[in-house]
PDB file of N, CA and C in Angstrom:
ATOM      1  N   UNK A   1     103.295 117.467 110.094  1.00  0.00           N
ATOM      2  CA  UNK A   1     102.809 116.101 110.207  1.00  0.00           C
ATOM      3  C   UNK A   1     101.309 116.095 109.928  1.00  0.00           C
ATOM      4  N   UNK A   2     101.004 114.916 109.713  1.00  0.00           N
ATOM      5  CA  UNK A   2      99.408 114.875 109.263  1.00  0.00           C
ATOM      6  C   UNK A   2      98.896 113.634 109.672  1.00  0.00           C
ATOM      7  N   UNK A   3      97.544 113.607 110.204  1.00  0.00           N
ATOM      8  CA  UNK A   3      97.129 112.505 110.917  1.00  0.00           C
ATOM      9  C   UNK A   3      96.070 111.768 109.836  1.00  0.00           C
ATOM     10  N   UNK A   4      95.858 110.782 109.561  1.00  0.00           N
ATOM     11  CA  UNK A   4      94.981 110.090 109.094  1.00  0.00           C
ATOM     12  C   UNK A   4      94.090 109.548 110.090  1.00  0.00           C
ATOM     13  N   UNK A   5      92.801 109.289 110.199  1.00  0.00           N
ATOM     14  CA  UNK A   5      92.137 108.647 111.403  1.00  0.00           C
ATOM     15  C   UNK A   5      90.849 108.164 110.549  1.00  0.00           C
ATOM     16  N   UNK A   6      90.743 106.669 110.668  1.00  0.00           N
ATOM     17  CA  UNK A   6      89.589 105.841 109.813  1.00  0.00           C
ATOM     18  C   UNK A   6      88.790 105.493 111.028  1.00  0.00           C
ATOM     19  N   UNK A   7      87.345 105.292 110.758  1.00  0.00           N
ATOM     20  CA  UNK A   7      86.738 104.620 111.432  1.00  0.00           C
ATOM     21  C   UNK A   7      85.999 103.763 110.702  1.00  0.00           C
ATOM     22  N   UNK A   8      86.065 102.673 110.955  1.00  0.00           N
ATOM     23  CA  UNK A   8      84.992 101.312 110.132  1.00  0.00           C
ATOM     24  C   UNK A   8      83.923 100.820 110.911  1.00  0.00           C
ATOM     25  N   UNK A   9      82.406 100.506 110.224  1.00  0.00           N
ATOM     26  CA  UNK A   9      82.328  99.662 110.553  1.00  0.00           C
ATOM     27  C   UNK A   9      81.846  98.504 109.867  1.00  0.00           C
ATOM     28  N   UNK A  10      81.337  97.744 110.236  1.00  0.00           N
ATOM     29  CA  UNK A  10      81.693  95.836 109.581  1.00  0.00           C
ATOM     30  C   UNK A  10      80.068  95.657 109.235  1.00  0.00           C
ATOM     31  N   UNK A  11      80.036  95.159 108.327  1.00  0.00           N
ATOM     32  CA  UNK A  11      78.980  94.079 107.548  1.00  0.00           C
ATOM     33  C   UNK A  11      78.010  93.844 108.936  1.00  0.00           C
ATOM     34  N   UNK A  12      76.730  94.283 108.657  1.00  0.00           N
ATOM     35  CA  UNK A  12      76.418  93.759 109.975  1.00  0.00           C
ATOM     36  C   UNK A  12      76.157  92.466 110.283  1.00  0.00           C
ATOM     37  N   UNK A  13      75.912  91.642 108.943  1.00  0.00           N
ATOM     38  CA  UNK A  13      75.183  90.302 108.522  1.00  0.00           C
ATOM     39  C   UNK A  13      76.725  89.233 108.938  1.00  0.00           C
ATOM     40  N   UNK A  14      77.877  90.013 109.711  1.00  0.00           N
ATOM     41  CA  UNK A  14      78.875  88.862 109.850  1.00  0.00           C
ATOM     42  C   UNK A  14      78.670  88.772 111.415  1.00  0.00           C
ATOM     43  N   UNK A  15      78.909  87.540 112.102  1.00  0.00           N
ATOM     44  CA  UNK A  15      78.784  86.773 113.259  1.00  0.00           C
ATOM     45  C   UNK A  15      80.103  87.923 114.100  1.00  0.00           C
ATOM     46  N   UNK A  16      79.858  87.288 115.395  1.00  0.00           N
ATOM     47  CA  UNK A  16      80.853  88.348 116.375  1.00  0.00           C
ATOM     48  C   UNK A  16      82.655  87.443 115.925  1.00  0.00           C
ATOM     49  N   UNK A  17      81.864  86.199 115.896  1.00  0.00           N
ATOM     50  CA  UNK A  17      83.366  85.607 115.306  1.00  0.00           C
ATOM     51  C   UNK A  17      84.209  86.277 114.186  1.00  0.00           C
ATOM     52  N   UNK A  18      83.219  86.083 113.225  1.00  0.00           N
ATOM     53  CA  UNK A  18      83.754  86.302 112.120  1.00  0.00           C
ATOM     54  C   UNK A  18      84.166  87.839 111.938  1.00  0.00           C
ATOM     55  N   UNK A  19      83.488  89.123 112.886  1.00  0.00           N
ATOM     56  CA  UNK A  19      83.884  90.137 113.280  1.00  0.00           C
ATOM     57  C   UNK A  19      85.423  90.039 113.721  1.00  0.00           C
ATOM     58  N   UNK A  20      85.595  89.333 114.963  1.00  0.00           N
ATOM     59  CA  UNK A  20      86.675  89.157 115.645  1.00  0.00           C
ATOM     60  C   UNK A  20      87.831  88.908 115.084  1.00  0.00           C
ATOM     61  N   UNK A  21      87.861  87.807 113.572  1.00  0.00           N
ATOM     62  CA  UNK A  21      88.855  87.141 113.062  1.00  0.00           C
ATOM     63  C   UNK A  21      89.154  88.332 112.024  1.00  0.00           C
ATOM     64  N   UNK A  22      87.958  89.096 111.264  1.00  0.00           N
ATOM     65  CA  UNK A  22      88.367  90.284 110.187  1.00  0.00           C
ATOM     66  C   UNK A  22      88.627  91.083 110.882  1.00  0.00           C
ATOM     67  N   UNK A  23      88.500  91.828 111.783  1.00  0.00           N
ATOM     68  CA  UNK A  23      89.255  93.018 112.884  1.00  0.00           C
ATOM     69  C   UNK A  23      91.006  92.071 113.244  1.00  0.00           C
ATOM     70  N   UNK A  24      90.625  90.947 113.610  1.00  0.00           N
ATOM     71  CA  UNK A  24      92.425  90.804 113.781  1.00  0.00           C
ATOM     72  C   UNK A  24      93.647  90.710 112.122  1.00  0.00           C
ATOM     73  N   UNK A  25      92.942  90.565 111.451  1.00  0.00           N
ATOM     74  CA  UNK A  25      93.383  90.490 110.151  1.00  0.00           C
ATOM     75  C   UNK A  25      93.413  92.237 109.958  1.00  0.00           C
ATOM     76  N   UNK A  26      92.588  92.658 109.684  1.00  0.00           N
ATOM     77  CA  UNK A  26      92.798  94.360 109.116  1.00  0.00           C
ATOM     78  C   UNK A  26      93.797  95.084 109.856  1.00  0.00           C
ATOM     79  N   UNK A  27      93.673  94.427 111.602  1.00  0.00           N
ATOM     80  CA  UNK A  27      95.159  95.205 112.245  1.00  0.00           C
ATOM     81  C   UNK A  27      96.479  94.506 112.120  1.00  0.00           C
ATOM     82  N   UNK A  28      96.600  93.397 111.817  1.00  0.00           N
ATOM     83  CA  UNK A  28      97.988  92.578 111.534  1.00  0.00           C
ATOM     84  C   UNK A  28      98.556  92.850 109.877  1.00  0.00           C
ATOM     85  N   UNK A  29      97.600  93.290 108.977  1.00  0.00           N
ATOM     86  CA  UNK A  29      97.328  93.982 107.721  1.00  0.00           C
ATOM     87  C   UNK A  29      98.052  95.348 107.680  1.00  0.00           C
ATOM     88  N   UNK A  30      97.569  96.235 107.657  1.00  0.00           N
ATOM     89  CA  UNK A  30      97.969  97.535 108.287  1.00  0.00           C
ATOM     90  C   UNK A  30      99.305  98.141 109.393  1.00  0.00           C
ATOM     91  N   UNK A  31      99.187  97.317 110.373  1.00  0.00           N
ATOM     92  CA  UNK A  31      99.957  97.903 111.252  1.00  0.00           C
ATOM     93  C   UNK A  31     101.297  97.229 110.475  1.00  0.00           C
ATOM     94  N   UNK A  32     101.240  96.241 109.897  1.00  0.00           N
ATOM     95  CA  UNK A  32     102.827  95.243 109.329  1.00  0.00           C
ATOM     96  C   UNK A  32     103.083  96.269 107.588  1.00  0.00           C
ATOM     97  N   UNK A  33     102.164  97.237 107.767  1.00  0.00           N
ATOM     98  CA  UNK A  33     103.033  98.383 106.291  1.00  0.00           C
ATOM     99  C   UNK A  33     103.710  99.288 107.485  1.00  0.00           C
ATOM    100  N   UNK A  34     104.083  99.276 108.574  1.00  0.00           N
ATOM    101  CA  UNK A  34     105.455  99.985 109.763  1.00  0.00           C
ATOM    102  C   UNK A  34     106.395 100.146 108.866  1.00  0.00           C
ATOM    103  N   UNK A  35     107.130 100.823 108.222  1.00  0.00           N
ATOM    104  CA  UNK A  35     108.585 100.445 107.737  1.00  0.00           C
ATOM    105  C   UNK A  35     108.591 100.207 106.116  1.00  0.00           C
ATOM    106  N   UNK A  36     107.306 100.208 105.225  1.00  0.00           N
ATOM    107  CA  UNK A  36     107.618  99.823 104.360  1.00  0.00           C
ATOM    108  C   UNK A  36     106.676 100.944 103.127  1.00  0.00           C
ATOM    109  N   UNK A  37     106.688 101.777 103.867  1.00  0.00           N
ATOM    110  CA  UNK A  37     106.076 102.897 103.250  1.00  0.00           C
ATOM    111  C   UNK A  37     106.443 104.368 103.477  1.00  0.00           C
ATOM    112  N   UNK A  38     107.270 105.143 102.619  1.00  0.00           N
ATOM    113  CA  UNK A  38     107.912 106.069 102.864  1.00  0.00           C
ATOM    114  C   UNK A  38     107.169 107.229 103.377  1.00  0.00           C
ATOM    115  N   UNK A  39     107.449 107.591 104.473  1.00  0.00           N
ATOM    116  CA  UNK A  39     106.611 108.678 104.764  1.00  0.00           C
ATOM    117  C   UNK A  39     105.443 108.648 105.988  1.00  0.00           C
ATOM    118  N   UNK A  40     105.265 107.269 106.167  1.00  0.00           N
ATOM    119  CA  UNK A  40     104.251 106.641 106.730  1.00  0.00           C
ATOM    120  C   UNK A  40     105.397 106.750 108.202  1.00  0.00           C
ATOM    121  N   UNK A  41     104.635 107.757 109.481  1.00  0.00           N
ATOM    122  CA  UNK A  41     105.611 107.582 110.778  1.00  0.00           C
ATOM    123  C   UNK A  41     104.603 106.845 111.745  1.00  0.00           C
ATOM    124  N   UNK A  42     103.551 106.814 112.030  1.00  0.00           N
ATOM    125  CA  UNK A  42     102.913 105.863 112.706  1.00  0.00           C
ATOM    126  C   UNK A  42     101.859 105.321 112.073  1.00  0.00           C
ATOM    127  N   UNK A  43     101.558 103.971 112.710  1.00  0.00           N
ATOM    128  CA  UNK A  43     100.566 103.195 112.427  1.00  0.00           C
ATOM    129  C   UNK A  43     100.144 102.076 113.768  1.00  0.00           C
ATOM    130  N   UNK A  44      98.529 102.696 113.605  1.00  0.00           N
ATOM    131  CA  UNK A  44      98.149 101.279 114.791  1.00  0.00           C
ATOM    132  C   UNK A  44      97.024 101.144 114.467  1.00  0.00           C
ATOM    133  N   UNK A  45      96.244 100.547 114.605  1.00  0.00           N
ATOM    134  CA  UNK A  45      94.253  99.911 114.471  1.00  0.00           C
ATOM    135  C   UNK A  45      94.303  99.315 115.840  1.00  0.00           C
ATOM    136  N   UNK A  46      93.000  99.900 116.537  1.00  0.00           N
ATOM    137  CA  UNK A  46      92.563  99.844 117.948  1.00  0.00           C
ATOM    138  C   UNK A  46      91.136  98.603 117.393  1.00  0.00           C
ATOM    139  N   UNK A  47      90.807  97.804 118.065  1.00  0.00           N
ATOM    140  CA  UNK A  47      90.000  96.841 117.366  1.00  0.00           C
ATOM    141  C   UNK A  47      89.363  96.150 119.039  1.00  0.00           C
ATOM    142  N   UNK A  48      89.342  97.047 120.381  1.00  0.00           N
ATOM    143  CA  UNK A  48      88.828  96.880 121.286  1.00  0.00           C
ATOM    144  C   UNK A  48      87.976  97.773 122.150  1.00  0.00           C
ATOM    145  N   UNK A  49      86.766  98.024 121.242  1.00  0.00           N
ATOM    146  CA  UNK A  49      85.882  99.009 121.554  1.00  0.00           C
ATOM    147  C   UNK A  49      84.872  98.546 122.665  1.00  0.00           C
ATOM    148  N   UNK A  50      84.812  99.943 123.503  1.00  0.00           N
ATOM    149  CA  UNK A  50      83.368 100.013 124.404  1.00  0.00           C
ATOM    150  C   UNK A  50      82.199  99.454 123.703  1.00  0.00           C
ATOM    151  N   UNK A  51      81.174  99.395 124.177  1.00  0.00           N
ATOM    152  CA  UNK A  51      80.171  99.242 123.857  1.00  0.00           C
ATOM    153  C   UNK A  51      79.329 100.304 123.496  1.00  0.00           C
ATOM    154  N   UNK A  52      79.612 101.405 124.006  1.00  0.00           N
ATOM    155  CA  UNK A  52      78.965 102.542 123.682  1.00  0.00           C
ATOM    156  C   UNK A  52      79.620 102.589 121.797  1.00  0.00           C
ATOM    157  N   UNK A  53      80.352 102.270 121.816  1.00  0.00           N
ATOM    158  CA  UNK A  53      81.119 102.764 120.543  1.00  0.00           C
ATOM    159  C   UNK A  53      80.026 102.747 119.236  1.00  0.00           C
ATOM    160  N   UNK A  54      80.079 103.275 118.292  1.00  0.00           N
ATOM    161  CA  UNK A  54      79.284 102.964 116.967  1.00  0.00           C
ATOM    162  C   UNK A  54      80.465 102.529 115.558  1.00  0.00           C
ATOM    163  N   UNK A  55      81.293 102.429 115.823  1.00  0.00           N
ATOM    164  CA  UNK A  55      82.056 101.786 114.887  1.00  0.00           C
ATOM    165  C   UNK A  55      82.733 100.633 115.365  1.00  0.00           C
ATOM    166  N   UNK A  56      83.755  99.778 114.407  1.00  0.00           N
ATOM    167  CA  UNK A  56      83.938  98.219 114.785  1.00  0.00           C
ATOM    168  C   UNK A  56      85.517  98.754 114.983  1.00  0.00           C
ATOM    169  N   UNK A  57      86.114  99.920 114.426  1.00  0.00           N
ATOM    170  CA  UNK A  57      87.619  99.804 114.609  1.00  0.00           C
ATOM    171  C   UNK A  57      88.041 100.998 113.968  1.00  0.00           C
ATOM    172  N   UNK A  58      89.217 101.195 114.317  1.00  0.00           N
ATOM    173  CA  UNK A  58      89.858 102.327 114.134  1.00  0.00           C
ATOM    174  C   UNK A  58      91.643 102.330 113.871  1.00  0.00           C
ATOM    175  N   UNK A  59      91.565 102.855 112.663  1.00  0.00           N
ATOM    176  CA  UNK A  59      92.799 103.161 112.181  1.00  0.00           C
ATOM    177  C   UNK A  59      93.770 104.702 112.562  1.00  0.00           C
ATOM    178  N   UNK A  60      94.463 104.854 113.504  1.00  0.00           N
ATOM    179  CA  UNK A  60      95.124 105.819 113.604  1.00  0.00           C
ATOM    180  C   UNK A  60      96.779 106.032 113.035  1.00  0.00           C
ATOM    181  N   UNK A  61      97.015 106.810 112.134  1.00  0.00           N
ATOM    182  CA  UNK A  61      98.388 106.789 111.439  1.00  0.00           C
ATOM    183  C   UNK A  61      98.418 108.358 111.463  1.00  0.00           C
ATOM    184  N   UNK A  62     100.247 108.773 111.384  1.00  0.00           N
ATOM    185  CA  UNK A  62     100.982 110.345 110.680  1.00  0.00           C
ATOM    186  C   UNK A  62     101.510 109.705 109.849  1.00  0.00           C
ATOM    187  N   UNK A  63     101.755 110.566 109.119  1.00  0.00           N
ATOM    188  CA  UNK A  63     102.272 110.995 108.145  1.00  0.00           C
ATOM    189  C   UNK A  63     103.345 112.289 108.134  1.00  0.00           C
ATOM    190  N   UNK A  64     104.606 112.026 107.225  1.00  0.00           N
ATOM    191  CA  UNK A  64     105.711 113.405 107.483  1.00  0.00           C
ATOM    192  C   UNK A  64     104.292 114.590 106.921  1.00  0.00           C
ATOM    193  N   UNK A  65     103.481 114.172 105.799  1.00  0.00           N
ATOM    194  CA  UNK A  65     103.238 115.245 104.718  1.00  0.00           C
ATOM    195  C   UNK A  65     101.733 114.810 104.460  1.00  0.00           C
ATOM    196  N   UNK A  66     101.028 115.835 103.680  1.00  0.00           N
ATOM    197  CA  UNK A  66     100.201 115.925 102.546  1.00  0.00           C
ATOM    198  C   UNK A  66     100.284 114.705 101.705  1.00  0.00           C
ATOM    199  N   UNK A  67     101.440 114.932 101.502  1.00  0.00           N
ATOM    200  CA  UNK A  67     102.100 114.495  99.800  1.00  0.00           C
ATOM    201  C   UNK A  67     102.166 112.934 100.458  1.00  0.00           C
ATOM    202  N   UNK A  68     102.941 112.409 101.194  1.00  0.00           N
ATOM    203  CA  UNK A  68     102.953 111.233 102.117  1.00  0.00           C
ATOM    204  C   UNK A  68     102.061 110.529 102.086  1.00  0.00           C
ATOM    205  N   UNK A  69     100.648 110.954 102.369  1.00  0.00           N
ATOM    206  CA  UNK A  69      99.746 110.313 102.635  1.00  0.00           C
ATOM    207  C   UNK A  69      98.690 110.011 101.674  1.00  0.00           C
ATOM    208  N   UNK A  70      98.953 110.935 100.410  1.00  0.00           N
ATOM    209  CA  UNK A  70      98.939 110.810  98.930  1.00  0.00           C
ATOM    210  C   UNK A  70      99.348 109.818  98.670  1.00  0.00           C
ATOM    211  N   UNK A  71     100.889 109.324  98.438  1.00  0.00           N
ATOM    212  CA  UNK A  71     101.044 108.214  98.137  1.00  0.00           C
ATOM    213  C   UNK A  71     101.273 106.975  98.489  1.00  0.00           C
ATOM    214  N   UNK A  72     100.810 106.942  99.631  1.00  0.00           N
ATOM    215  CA  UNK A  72     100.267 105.853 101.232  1.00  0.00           C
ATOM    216  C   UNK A  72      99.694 105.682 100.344  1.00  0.00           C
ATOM    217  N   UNK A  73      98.274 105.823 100.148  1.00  0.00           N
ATOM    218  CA  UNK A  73      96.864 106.008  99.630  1.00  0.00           C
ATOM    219  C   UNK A  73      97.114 104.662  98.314  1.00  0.00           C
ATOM    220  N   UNK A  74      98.041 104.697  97.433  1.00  0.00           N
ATOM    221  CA  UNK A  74      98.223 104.314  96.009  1.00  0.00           C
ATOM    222  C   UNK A  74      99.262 103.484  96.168  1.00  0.00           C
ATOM    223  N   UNK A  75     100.079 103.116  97.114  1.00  0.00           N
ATOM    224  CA  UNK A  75     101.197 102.203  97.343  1.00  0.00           C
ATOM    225  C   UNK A  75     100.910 100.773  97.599  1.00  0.00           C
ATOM    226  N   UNK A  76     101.007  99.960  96.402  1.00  0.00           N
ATOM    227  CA  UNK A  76     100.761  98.574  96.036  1.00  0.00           C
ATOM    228  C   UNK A  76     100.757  98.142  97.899  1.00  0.00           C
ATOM    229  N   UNK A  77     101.378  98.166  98.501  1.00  0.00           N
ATOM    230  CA  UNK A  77     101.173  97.551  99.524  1.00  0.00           C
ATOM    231  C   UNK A  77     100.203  97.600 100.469  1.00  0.00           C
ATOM    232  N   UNK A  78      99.803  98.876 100.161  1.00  0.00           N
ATOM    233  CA  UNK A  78      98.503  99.423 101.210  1.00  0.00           C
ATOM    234  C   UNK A  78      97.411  98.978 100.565  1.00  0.00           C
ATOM    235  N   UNK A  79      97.551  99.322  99.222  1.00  0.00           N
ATOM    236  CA  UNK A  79      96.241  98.773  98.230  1.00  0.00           C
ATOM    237  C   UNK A  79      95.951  97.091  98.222  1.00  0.00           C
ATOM    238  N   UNK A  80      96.965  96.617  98.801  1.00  0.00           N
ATOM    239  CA  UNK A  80      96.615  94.950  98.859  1.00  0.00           C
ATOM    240  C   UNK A  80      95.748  94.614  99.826  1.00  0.00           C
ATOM    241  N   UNK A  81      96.412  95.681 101.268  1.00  0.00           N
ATOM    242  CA  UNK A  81      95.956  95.236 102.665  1.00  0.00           C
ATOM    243  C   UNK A  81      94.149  95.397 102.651  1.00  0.00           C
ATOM    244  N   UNK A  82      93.911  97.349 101.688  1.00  0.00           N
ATOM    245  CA  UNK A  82      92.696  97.710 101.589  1.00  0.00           C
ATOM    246  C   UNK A  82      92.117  96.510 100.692  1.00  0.00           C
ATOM    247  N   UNK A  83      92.243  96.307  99.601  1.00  0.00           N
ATOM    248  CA  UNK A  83      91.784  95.585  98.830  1.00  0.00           C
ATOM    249  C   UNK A  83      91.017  93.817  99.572  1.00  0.00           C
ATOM    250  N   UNK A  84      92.362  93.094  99.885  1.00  0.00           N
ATOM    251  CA  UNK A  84      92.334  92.345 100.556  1.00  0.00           C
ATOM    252  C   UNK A  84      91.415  91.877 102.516  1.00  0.00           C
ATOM    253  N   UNK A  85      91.874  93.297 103.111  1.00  0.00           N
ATOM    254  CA  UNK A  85      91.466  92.211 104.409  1.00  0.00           C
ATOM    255  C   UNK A  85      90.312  93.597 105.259  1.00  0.00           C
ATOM    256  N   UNK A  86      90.458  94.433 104.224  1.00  0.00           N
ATOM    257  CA  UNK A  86      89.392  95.570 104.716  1.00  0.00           C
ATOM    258  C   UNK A  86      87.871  95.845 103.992  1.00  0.00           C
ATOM    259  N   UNK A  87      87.862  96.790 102.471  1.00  0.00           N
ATOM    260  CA  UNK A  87      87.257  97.055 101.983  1.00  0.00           C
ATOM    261  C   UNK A  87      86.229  95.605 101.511  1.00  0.00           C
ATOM    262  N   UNK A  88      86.450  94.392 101.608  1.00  0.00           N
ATOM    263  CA  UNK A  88      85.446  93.243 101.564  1.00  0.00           C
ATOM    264  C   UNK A  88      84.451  93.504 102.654  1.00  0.00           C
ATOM    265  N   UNK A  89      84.913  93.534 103.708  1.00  0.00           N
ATOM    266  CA  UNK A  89      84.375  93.551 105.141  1.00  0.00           C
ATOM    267  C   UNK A  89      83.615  94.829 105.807  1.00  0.00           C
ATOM    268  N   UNK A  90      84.050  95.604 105.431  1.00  0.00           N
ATOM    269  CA  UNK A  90      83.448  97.102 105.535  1.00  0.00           C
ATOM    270  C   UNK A  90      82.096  97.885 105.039  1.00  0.00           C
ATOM    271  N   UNK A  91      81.330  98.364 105.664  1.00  0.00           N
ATOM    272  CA  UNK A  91      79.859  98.742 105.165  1.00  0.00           C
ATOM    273  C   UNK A  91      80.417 100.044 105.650  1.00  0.00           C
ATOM    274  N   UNK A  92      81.027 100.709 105.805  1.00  0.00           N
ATOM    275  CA  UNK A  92      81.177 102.220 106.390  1.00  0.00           C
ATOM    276  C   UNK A  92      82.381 102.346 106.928  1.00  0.00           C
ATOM    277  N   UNK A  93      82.938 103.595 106.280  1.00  0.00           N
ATOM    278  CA  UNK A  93      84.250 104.250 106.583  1.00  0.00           C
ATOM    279  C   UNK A  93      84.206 105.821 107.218  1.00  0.00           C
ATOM    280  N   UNK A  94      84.514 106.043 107.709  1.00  0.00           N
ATOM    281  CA  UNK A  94      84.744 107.695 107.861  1.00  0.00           C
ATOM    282  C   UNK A  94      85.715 107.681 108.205  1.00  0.00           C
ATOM    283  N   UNK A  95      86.154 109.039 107.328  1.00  0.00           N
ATOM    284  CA  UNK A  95      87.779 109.408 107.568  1.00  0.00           C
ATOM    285  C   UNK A  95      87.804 111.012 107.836  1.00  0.00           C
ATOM    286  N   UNK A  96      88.776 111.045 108.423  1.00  0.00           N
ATOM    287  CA  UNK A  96      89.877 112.550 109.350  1.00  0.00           C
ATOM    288  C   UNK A  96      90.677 112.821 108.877  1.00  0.00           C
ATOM    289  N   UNK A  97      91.366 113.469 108.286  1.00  0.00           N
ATOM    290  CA  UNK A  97      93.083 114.036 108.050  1.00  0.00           C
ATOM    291  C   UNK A  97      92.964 115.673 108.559  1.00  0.00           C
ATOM    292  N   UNK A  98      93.976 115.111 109.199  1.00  0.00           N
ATOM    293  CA  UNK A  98      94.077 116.671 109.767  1.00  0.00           C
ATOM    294  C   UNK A  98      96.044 116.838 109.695  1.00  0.00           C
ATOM    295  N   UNK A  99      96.110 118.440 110.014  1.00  0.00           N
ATOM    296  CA  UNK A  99      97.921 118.591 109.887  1.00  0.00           C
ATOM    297  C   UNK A  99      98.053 118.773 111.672  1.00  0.00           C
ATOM    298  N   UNK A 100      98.910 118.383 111.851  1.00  0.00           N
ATOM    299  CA  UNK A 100      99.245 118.547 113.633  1.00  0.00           C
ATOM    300  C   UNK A 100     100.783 119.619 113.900  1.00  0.00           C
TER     301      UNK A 100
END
């Protein structure tokens, strides 16, 4: 298995609202590819951070594979969600993959 783990964070120039409404969109985005991506065994975005925190949200997903998460990555559906309700909104990503 293989873990994917994103951390974002957001435009700083957007309001806490407008934070609030693109964090509920990127997790209703994401977490609704459940089931429709082969290979893909979990998915959740945590979007209720401490204050200590330095990022706006967090994507945690497995994967069966390598290869899985390869073509997660390129699967019209994921590429809509990124395209669409993330990568607009985003000034910073860091990402994890690790095998478990």
């Amino acid at each position: 298995m293989v873990k994917h783990i994103i951390l974002w964070t957001l435009h700083p120039e957007l309001s806490d609202a407008e934070k609030e409404t693109i964090k509920a969109g990127i997790k209703a985005g994401l977490e609704g590819l459940a089931g429709q991506i082969p290979g893909l065994l979990e998915i959740q975005v945590q979007t209720n951070c401490l204050p200590s925190s330095t990022a706006d949200l967090m994507l945690d997903s497995a994967f069966e594979s390598a290869e899985a998460l390869s073509a997660y990555a390129k699967h019209p559906a994921h590429v809509a969600v990124a395209d669409g309700k993330v990568r607009p909104y985003t000034a910073v990503r860091s990402c994890l993959d690790f095998e478990v």
